[in-house]
Structure formats: C-alpha cells, structure tokens
C-alpha atoms as a PDB file:
ATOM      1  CA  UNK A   1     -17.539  -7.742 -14.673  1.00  0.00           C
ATOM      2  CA  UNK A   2     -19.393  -5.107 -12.845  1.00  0.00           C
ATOM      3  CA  UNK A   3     -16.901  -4.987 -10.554  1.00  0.00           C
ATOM      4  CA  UNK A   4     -14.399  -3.828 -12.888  1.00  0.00           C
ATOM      5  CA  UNK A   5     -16.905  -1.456 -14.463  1.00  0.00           C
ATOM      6  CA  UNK A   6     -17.571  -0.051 -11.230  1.00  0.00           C
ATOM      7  CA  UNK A   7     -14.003   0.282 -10.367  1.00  0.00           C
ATOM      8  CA  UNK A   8     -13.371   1.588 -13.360  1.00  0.00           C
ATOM      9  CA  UNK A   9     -15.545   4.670 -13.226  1.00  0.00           C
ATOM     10  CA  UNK A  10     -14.575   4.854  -9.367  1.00  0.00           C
ATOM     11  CA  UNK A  11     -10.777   5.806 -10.804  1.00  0.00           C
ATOM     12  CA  UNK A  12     -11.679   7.616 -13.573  1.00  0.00           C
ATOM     13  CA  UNK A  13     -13.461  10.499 -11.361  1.00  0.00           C
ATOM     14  CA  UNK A  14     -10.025  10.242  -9.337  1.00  0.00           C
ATOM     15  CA  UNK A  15      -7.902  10.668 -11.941  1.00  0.00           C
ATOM     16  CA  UNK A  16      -9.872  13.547 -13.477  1.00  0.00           C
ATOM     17  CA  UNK A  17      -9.532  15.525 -10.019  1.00  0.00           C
ATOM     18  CA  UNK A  18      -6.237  14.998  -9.964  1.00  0.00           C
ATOM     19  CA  UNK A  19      -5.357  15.902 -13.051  1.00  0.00           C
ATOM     20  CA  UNK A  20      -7.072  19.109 -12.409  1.00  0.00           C
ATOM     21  CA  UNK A  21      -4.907  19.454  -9.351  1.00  0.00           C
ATOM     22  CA  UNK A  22      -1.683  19.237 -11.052  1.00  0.00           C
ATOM     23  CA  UNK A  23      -0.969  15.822  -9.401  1.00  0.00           C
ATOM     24  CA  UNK A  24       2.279  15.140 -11.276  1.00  0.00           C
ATOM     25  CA  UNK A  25       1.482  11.132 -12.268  1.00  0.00           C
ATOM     26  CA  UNK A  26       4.652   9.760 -10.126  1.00  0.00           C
ATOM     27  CA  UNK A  27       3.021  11.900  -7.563  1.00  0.00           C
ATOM     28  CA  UNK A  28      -0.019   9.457  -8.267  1.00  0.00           C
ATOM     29  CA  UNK A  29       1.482   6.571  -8.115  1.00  0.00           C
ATOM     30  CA  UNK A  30       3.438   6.987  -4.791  1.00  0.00           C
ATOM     31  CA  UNK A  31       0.434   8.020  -3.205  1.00  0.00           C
ATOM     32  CA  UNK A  32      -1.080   4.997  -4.938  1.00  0.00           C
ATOM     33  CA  UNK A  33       1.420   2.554  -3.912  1.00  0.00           C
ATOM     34  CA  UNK A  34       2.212   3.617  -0.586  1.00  0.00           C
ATOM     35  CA  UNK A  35      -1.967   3.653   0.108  1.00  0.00           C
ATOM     36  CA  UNK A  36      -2.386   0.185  -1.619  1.00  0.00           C
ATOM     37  CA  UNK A  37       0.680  -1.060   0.700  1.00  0.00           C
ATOM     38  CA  UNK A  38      -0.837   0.299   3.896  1.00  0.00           C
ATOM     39  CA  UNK A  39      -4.514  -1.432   3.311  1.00  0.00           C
ATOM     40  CA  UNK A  40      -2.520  -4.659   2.780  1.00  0.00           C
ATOM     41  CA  UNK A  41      -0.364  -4.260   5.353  1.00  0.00           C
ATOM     42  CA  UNK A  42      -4.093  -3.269   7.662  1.00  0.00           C
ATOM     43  CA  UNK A  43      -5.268  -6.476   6.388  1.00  0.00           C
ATOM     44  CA  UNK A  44      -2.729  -9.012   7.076  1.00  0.00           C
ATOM     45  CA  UNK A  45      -2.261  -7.386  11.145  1.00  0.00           C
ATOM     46  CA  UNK A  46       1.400  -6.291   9.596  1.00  0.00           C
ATOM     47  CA  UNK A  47       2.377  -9.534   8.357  1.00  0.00           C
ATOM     48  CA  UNK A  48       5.288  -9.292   6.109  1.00  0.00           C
ATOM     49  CA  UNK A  49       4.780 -12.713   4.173  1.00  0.00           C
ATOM     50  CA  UNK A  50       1.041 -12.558   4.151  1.00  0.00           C
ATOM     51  CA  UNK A  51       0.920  -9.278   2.739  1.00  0.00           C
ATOM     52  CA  UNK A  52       3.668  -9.722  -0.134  1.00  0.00           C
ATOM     53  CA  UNK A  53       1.939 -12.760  -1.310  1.00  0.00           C
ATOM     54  CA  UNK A  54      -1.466 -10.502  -1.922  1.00  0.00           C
ATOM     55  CA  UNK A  55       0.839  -7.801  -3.320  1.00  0.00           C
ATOM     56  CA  UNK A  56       2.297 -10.347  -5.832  1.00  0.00           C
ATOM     57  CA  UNK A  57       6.111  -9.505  -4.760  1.00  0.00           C
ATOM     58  CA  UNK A  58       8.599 -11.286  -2.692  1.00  0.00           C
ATOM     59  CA  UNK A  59       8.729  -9.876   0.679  1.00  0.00           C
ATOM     60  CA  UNK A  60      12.349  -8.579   0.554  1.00  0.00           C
ATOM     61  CA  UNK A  61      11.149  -6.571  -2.372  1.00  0.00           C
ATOM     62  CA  UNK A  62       8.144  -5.213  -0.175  1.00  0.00           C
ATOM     63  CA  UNK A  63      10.439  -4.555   2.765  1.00  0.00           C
ATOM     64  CA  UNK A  64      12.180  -2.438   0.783  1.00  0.00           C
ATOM     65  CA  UNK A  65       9.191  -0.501  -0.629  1.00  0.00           C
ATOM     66  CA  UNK A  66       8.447   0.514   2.810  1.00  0.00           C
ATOM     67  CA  UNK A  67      11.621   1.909   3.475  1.00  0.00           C
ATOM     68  CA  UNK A  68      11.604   4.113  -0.213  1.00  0.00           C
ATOM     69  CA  UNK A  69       7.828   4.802   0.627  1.00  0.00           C
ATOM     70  CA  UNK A  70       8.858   5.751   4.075  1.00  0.00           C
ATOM     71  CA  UNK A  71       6.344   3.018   5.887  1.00  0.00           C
ATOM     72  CA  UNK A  72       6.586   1.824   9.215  1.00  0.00           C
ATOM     73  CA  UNK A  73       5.547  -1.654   9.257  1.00  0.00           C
ATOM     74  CA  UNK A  74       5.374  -1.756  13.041  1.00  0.00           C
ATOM     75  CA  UNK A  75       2.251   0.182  13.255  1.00  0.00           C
ATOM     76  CA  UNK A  76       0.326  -2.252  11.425  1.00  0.00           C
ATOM     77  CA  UNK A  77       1.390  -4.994  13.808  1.00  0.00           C
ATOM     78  CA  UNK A  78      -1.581  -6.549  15.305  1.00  0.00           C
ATOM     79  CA  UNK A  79      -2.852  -5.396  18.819  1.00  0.00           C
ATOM     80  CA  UNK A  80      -0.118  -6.473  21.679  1.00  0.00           C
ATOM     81  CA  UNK A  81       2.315  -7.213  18.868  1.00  0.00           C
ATOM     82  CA  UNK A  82       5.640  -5.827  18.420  1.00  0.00           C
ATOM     83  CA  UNK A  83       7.610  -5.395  14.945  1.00  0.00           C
ATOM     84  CA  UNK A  84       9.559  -8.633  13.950  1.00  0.00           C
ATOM     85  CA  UNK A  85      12.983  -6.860  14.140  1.00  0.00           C
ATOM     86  CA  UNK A  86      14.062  -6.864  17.714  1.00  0.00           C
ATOM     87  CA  UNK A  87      14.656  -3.391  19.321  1.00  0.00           C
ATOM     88  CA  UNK A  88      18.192  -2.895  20.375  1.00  0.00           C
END
C-alpha cells in the first residue's frame, strides 16, 4: 500500500508540471507509453515475448506500438545480439 501511495504522489507532482507546461494529455500519454515500452523493452535485453507478457498485450500488438511510437527494438537487444528480423 505504500507503494501505491508513494507512486501516487510521485505522479501527481508530474502531472502538475506538466500541466503547467501545456503538455497536451495525448502528448502525456505517448511520452508515457513510449517511456514505459522502452524500460520494458531495457529489462527483458529486447525480448519481444518477454516484454509483451509484462506489458499485458500480445506481442503483435506491441510490435506494432513500436512502429506508431517510432521504437527501434534492435537497440534494446542484449550485448552481441542482433534484432530478430534478419537484415537483407
């Protein structure tokens, strides 16, 4: 519970400064998203199945948020590793 309460007040001084920047709230939310994705993909060494199961989606459906989010999944690849998709 203190967890929550922690996080909690952790976003809420976020969201105020945004809000006082103008951040448009889909502006939020990409930023959000595409931040979230990245620490997941970090985590997992840029595996694709791994890192949709801790997102909670399918990972067609994350795939495809990189691509609207504009991520390159490569880059979180772990060290010596390559991208699954073969380079033609």
């Amino acid at each position: 519970m203190a967890v929550t309460k922690d996080l909690n007040g952790r976003l809420y001084r976020i969201v105020e400064e945004l809000v006082r920047q103008g951040v448009t709230l889909e502006q939020a939310r990409r930023e959000f998203e595409k931040q979230y994705i990245v620490s997941t993909l970090k985590s997992n060494a840029g595996n694709f199945s791994r890192s949709a199961r801790h997102l909670g989606v399918h990972r067609n459906t994350l795939r495809n948020k990189l691509g609207s989010l504009g991520i390159e999944a490569g880059e979180y690849a772990a060290s010596g590793r390559t991208s699954s998709r073969r380079q033609h």
